[in-house]
C-alpha atoms as a PDB file:
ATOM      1  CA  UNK A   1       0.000   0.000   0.000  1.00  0.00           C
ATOM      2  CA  UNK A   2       3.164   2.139  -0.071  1.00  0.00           C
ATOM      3  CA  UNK A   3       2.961   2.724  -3.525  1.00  0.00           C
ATOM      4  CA  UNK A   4      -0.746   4.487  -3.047  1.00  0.00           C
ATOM      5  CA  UNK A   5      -1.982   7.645  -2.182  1.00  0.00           C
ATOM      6  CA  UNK A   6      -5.710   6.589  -0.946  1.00  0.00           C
ATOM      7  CA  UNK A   7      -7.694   3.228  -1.819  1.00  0.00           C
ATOM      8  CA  UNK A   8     -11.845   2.783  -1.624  1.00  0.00           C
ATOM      9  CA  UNK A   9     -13.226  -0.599  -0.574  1.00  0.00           C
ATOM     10  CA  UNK A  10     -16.784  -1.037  -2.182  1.00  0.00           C
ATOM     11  CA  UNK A  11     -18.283  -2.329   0.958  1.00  0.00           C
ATOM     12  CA  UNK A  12     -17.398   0.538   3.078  1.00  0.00           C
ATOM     13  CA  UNK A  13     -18.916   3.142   0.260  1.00  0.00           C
ATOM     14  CA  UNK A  14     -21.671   0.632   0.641  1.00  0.00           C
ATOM     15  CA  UNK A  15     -21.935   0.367  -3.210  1.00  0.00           C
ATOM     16  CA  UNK A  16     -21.619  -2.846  -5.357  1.00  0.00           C
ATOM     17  CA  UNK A  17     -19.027  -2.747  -8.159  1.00  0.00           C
ATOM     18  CA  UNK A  18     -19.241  -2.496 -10.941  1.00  0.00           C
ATOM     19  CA  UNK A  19     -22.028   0.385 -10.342  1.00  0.00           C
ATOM     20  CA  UNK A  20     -20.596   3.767 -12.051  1.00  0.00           C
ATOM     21  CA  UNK A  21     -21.655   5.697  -8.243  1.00  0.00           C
ATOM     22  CA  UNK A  22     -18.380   3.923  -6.370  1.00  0.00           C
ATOM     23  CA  UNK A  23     -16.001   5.391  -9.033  1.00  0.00           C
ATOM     24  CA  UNK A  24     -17.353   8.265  -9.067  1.00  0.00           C
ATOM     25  CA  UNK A  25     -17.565   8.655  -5.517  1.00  0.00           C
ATOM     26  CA  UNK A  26     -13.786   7.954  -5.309  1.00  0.00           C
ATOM     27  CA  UNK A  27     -12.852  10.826  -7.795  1.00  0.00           C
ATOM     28  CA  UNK A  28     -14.996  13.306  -5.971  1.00  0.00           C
ATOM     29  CA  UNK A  29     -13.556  12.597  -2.665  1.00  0.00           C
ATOM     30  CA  UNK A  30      -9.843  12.271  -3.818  1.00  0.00           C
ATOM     31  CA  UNK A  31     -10.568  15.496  -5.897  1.00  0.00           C
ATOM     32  CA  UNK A  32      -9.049  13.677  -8.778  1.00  0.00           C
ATOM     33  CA  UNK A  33     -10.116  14.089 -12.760  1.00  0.00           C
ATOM     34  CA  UNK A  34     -10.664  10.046 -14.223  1.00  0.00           C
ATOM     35  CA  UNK A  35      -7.320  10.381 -16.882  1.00  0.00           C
ATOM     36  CA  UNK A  36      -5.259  10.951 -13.171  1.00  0.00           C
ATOM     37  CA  UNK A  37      -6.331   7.663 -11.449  1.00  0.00           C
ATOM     38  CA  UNK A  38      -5.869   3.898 -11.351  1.00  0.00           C
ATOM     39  CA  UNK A  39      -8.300   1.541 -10.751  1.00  0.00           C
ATOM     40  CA  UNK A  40      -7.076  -2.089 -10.065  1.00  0.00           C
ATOM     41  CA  UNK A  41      -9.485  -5.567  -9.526  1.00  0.00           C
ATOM     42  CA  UNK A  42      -9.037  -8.976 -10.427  1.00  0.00           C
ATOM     43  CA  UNK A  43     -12.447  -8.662 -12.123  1.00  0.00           C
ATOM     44  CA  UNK A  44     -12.828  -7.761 -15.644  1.00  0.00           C
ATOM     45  CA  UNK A  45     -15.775  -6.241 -15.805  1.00  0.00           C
ATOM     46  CA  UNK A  46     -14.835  -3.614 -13.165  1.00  0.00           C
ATOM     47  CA  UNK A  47     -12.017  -2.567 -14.604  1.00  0.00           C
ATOM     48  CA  UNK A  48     -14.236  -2.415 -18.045  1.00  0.00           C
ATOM     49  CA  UNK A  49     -16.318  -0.058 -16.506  1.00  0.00           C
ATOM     50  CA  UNK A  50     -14.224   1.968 -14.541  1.00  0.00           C
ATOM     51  CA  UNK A  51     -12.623   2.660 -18.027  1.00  0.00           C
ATOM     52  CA  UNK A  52     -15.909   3.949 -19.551  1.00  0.00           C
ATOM     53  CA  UNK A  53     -15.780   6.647 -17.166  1.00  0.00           C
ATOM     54  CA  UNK A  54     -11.759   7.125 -18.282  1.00  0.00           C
ATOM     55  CA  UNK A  55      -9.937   5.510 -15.476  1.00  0.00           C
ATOM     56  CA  UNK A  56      -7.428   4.038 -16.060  1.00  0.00           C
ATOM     57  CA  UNK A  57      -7.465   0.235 -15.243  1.00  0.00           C
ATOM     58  CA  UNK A  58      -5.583  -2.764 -14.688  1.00  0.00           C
ATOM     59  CA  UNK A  59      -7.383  -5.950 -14.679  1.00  0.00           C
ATOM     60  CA  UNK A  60      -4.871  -8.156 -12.256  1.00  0.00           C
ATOM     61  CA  UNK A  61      -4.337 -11.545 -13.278  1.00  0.00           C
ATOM     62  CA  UNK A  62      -1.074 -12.293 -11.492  1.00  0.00           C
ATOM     63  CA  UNK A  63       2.091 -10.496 -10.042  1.00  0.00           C
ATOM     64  CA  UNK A  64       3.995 -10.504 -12.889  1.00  0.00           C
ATOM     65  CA  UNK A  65       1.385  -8.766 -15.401  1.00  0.00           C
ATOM     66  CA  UNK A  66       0.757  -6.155 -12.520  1.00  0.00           C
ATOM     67  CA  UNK A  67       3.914  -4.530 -11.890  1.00  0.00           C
ATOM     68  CA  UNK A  68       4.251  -4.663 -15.789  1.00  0.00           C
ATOM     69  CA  UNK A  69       0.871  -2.909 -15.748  1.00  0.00           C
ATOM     70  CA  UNK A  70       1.987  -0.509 -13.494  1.00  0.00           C
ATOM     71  CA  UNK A  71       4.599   0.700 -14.643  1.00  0.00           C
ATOM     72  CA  UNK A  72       2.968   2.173 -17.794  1.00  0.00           C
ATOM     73  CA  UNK A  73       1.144   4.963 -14.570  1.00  0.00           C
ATOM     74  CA  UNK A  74       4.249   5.408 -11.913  1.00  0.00           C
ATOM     75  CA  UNK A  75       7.663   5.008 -10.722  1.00  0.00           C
ATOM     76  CA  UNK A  76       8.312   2.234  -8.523  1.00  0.00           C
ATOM     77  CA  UNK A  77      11.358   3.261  -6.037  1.00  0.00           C
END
């Protein structure tokens, strides 16, 4: 969690993914436009529809593909 600035679990914005409301929720309270985030999930269609709302998203899959994924957004240190 290091590597984060702020994270959002769906049960605690008591909103089911892959509802449009939790993402947008997220931006407004991290004051963030959707080009400027990263939304990661092991399920497809979440990532799918964060990215309809232009967040960037990684669908993770395994360890190897993420950090590979990641990469493309940040630095790693």
């Amino acid at each position: 969690m290091k590597y984060f600035d702020m994270f959002f679990a769906s049960y605690k914005l008591k909103v089911s993914k892959p509802d449009p409301k939790i993402f947008r929720i997220a931006l407004n309270k991290t004051n963030t436009i959707p080009a400027e985030s990263i939304y990661i999930d092991d399920l497809k269609k979440n990532v799918d529809a964060a990215k309809l709302l232009g967040i960037n998203g990684i669908h993770y899959t395994n360890i190897k593909k993420f950090y590979k994924e990641i990469k493309k957004y940040i630095l790693l240190q």
